[in-house]
Protein backbone atom coordinates (compact mmCIF):
# COMPACT_ATOMS: atom_id res chain seq x y z
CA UNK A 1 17.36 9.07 27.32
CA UNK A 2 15.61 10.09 24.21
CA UNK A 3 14.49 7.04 22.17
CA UNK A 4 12.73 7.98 19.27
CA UNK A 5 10.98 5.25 18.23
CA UNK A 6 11.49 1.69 16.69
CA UNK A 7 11.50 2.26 12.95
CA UNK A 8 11.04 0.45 10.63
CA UNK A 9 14.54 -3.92 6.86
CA UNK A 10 21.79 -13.23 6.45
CA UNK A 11 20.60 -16.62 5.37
CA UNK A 12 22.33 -16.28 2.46
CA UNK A 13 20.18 -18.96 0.34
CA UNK A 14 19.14 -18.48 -2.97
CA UNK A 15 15.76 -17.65 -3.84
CA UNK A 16 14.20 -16.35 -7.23
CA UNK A 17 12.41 -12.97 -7.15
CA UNK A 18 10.95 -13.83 -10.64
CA UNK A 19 8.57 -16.85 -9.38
CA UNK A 20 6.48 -14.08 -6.83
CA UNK A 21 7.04 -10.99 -9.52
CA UNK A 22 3.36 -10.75 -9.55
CA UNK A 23 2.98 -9.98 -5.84
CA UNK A 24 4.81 -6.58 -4.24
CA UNK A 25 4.23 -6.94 -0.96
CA UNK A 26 4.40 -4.28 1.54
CA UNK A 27 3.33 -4.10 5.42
CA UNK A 28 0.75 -2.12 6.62
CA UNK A 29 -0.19 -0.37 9.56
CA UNK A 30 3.99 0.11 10.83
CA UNK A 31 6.60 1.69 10.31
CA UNK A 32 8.61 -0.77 12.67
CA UNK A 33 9.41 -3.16 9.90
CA UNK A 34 9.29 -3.41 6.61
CA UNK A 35 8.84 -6.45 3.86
CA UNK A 36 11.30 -5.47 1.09
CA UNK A 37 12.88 -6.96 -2.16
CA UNK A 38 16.50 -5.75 -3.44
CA UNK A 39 16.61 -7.77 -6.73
CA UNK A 40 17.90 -10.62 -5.66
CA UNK A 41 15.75 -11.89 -2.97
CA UNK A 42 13.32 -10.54 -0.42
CA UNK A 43 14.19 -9.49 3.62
CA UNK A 44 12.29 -7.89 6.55
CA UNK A 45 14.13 -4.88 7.65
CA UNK A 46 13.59 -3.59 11.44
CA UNK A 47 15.18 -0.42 11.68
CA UNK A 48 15.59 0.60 15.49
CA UNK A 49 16.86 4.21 16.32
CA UNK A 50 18.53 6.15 19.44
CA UNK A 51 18.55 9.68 19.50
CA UNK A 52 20.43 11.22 22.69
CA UNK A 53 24.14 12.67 24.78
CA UNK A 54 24.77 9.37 25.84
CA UNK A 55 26.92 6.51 23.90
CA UNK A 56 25.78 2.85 23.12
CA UNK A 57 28.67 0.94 23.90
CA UNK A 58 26.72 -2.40 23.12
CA UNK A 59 24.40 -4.22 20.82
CA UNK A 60 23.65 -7.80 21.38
CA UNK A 61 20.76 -9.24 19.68
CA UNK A 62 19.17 -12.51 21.82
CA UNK A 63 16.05 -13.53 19.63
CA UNK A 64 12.71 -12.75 18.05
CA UNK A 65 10.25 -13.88 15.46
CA UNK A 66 7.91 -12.55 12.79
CA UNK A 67 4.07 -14.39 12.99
CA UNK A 68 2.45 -14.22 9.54
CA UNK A 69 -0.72 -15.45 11.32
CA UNK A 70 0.18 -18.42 12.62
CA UNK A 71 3.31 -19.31 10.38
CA UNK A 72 6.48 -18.05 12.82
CA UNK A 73 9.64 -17.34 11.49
CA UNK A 74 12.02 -17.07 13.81
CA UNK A 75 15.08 -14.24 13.76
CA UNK A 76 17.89 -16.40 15.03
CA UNK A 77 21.34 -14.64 15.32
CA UNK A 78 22.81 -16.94 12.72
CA UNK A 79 20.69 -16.02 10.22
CA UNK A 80 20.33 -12.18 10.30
CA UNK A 81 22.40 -9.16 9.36
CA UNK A 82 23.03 -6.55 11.76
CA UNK A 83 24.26 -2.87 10.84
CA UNK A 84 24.79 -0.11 13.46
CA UNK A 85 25.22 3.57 12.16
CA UNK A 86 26.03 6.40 14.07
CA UNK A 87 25.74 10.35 13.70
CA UNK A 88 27.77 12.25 16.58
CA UNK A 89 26.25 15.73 14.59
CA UNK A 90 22.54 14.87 14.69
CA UNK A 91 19.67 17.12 15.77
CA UNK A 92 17.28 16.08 18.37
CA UNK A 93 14.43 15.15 15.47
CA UNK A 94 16.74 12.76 13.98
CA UNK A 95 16.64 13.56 10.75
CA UNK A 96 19.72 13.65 9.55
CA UNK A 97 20.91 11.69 5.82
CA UNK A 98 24.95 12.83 6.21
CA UNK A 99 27.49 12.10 8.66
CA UNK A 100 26.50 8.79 9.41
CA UNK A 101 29.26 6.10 10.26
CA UNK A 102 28.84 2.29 10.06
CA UNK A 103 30.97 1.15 13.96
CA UNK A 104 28.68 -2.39 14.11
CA UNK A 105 28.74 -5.20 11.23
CA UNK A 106 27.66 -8.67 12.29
CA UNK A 107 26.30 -10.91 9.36
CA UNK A 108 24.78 -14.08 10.05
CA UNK A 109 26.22 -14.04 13.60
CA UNK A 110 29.78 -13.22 12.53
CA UNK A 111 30.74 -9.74 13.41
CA UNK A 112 33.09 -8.23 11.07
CA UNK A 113 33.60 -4.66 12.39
CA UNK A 114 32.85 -3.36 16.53
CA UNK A 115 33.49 0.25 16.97
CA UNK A 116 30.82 0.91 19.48
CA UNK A 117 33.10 1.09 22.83
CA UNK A 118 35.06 3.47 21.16
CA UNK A 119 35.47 7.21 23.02
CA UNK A 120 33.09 9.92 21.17
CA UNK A 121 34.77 12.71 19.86
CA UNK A 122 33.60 16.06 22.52
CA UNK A 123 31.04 17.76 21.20
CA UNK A 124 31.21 21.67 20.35
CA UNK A 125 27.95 22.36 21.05
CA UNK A 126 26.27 19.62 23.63
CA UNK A 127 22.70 20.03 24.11
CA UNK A 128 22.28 20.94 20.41
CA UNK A 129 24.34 18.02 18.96
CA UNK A 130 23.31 14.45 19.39
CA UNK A 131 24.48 11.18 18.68
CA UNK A 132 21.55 9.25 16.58
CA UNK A 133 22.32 5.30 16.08
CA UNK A 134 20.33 3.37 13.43
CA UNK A 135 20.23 -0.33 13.87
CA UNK A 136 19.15 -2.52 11.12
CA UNK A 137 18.16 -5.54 11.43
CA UNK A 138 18.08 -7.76 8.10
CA UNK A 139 16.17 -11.33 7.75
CA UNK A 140 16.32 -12.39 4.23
CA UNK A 141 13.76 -15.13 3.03
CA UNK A 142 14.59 -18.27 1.48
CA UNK A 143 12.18 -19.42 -1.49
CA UNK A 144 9.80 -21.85 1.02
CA UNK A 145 9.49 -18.62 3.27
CA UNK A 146 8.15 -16.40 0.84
CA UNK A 147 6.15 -19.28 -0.46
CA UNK A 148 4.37 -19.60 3.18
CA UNK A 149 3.77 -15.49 3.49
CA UNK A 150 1.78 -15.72 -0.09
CA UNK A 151 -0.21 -18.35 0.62
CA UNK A 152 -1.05 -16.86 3.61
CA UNK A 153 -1.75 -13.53 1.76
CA UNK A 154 -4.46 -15.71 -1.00
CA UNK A 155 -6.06 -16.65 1.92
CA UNK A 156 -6.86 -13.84 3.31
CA UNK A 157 -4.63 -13.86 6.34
CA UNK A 158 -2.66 -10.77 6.65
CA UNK A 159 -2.65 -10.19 10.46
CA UNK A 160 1.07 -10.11 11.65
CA UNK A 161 2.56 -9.68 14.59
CA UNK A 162 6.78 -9.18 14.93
CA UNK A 163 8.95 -8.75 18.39
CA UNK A 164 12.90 -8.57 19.09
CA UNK A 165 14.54 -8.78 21.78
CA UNK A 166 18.39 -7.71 22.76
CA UNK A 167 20.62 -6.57 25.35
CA UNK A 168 21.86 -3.04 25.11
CA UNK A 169 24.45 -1.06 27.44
CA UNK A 170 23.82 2.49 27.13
CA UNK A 171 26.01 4.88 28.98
CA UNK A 172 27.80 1.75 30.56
CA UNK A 173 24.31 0.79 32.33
CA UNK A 174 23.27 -2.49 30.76
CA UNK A 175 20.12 -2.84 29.53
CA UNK A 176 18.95 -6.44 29.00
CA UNK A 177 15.74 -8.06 27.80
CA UNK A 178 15.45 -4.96 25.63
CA UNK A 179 12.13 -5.59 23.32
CA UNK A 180 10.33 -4.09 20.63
CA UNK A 181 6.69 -5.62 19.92
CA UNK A 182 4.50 -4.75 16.71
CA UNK A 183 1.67 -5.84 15.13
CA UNK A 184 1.05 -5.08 11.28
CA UNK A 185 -1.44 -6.28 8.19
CA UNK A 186 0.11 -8.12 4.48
CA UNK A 187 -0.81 -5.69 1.71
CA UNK A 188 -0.10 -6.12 -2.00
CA UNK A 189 0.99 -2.76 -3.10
CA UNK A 190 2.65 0.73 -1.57
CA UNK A 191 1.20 0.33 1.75
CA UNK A 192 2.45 3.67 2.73
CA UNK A 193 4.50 5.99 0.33
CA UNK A 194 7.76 6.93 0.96
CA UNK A 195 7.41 10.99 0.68
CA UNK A 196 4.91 10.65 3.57
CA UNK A 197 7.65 8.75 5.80
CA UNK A 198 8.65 11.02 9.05
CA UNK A 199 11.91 13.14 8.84
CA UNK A 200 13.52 10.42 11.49
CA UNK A 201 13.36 7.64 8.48
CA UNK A 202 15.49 9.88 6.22
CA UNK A 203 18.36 7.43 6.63
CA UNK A 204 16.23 4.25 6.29
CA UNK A 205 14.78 5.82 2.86
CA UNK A 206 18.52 6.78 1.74
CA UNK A 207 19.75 3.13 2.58
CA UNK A 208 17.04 1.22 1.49
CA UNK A 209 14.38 2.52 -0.81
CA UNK A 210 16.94 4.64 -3.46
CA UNK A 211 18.37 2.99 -5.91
């Protein structure tokens, strides 16, 4: 099974970009997650890929947290977004922008689309054509949360840690306790540009950074 990595982006409160305007945050040191703001309000976005022959059938996130030093938020299922894509044409690098197909919606722990179990199409050419899923994981902030990672920022401390955990069923062998564990710093500014991202974050970059 070829994993490629875990790449690194809803409580739908309200919050008010305007009142941190003079902060752009970023995360340094990962590219497991990322700290972003689309306008409206600011999320974490944990972008988790699969590049391989086999087919996910399953995607069931149990629980994790993001520790801005000591102040924990905690990713509960209620109060994240979930997005699966999938590309049945992909090369083994994974990176691939086109043919990418949404099969997994769940938003705030209501799934609105499940297209995972479905048969794959045969492949033409196996062993040259893969299927590469992108799962993103969205926790948007509320006002009070972002208010807690800044002050945490003035005073110096950036050190963050992040882990999820899920069950997964690839090629109907289950897969549970699945986790992915980071550490990363707070930085005010482009912690890492874009252009310099790996060809396996093309997607990410299309779905997230362009506007």
């Amino acid at each position: 099974m070829g994993l490629l990595a875990a790449i690194t982006l809803s409580n739908c409160a309200t919050t008010r970009p305007n009142d941190f305007s003079r902060y752009n945050l970023s995360l340094k040191n990962t590219l497991s997650i990322f700290l972003l703001n689309n306008e409206k309000d600011y999320y974490f976005c944990i972008p988790i890929q699969y590049v391989g022959e086999y087919q996910i059938a399953k995607f069931e996130f149990n629980n994790g947290n993001i520790l801005i030093d000591d102040y924990d938020i905690l990713l509960k299922r209620n109060e994240i977004n979930i997005a699966v894509y999938l590309n049945e044409t992909a090369d083994e690098n994974g990176g691939s922008v086109e043919g990418f197909n949404l099969i997994y919606q769940e938003k705030n722990g209501k799934v609105s689309l499940s297209k995972m179990a479905e048969p794959l199409a045969k492949k033409n050419n196996p062993g040259y054509m893969m299927n590469h899923y992108y799962i993103f994981i969205e926790k948007h902030l509320t006002d009070n949360e972002m208010k807690n990672i800044i002050n945490k920022y003035e005073k110096g401390k950036v050190y963050s840690k992040m882990s999820v955990w899920y069950d997964i069923t690839v090629d109907n062998e289950e897969q549970n306790d699945t986790g992915i564990l980071d550490d990363f710093e707070l930085y005010d500014g482009l912690a890492l540009d874009p252009a310099l991202f790996p060809s396996n974050l093309d997607f990410f970059k299309v779905k997230y950074l362009r506007k």
